[in-house]
C-alpha atoms as a PDB file:
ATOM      1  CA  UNK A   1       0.000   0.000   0.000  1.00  0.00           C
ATOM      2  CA  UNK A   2       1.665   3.493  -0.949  1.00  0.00           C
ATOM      3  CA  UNK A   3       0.931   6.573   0.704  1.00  0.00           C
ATOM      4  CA  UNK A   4      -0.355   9.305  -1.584  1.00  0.00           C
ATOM      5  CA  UNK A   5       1.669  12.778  -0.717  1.00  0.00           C
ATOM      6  CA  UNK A   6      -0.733  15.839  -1.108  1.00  0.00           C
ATOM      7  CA  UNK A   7       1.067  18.875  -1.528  1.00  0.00           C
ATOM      8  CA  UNK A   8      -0.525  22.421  -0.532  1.00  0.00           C
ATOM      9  CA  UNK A   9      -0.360  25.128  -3.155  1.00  0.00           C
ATOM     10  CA  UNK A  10      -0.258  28.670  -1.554  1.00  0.00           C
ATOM     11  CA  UNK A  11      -2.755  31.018  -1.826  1.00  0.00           C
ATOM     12  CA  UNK A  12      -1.886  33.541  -5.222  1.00  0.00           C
ATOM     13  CA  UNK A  13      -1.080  36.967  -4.161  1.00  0.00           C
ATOM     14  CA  UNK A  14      -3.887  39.408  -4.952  1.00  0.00           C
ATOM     15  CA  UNK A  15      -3.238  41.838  -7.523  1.00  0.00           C
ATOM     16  CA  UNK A  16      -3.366  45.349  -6.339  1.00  0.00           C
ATOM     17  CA  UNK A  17      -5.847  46.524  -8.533  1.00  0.00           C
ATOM     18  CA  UNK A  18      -8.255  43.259  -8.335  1.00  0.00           C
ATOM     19  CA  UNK A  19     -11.974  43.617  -8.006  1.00  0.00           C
ATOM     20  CA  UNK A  20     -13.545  40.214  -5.778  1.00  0.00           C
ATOM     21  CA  UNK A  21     -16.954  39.402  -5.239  1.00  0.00           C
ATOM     22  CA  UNK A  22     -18.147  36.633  -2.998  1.00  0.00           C
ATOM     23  CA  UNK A  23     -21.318  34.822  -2.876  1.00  0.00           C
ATOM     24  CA  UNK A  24     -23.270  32.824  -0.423  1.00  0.00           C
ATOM     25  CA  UNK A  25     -26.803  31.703  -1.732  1.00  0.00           C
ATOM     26  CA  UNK A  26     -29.004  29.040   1.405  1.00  0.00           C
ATOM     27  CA  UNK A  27     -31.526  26.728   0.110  1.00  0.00           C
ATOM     28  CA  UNK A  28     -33.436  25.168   3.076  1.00  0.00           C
ATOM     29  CA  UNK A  29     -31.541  23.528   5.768  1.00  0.00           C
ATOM     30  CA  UNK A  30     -29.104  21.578   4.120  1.00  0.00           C
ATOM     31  CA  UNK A  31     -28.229  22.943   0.728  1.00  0.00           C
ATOM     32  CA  UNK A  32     -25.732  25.656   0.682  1.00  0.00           C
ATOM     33  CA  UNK A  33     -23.827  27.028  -2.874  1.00  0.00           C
ATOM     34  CA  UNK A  34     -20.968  29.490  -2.613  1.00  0.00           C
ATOM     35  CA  UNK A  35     -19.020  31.306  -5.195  1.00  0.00           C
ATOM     36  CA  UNK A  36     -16.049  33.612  -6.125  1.00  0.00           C
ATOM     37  CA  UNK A  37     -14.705  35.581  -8.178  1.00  0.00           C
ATOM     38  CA  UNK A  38     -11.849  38.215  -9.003  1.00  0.00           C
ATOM     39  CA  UNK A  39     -10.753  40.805 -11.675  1.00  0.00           C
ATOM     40  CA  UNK A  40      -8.451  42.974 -12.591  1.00  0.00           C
ATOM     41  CA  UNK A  41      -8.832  46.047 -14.391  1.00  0.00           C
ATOM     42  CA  UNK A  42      -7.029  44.481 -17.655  1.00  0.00           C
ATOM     43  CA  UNK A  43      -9.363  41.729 -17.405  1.00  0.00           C
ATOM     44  CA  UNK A  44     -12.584  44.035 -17.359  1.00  0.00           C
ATOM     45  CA  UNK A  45     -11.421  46.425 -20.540  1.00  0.00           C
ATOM     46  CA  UNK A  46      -9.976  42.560 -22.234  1.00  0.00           C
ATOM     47  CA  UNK A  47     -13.427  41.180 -21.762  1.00  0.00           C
ATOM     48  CA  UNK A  48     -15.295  44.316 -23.380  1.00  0.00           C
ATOM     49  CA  UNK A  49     -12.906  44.247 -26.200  1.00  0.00           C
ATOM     50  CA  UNK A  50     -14.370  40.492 -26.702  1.00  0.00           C
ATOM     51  CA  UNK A  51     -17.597  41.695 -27.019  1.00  0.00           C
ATOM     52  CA  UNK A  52     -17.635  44.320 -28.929  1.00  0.00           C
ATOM     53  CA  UNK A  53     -15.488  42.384 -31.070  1.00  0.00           C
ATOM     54  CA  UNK A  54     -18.055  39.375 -31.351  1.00  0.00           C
ATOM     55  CA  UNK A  55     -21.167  42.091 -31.757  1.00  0.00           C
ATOM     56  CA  UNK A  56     -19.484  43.350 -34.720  1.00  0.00           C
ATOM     57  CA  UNK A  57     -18.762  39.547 -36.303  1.00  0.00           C
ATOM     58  CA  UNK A  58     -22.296  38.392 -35.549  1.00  0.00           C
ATOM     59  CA  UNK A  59     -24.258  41.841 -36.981  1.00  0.00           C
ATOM     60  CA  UNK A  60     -21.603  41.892 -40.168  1.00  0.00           C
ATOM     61  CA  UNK A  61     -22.772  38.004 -40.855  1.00  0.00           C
ATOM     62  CA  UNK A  62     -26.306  38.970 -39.998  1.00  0.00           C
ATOM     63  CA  UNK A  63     -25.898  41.883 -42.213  1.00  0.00           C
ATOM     64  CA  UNK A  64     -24.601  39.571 -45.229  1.00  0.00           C
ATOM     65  CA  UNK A  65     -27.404  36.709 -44.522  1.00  0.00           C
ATOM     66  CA  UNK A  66     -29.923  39.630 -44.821  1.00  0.00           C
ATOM     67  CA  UNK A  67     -28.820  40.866 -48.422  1.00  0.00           C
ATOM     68  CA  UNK A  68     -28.567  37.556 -49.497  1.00  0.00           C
ATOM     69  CA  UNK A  69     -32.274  36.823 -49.013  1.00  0.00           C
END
């Protein structure tokens, strides 16, 4: 029988700029779901830059497929 080694990671250092949220939602007694997040500023303007990026893809096909008919 072998003896399984766990090894603790440490926690990552926070950014100094990072925005957290934490949630806590109780259902009844015994049901209990928890979440977390965290983001940094870079992360926020990156994430717009997706979707503006996608909105113009999707109304440029939309856009084409319209024409076309």
């Amino acid at each position: 029988m072998s003896l399984v080694q766990e090894t603790l990671l440490p926690a990552p250092l926070p950014h100094p700029e990072e925005i957290r949220s934490d949630f806590e939602m109780r259902v009844g007694k015994h049901i209990t779901m928890q979440a977390s997040a965290r983001i940094t500023p870079a992360g926020v303007i990156s994430a717009g830059i997706a979707v503006a990026v996608m909105t113009l893809a999707l109304g440029y096909a939309a856009g084409k497929i319209w024409r076309q008919t």
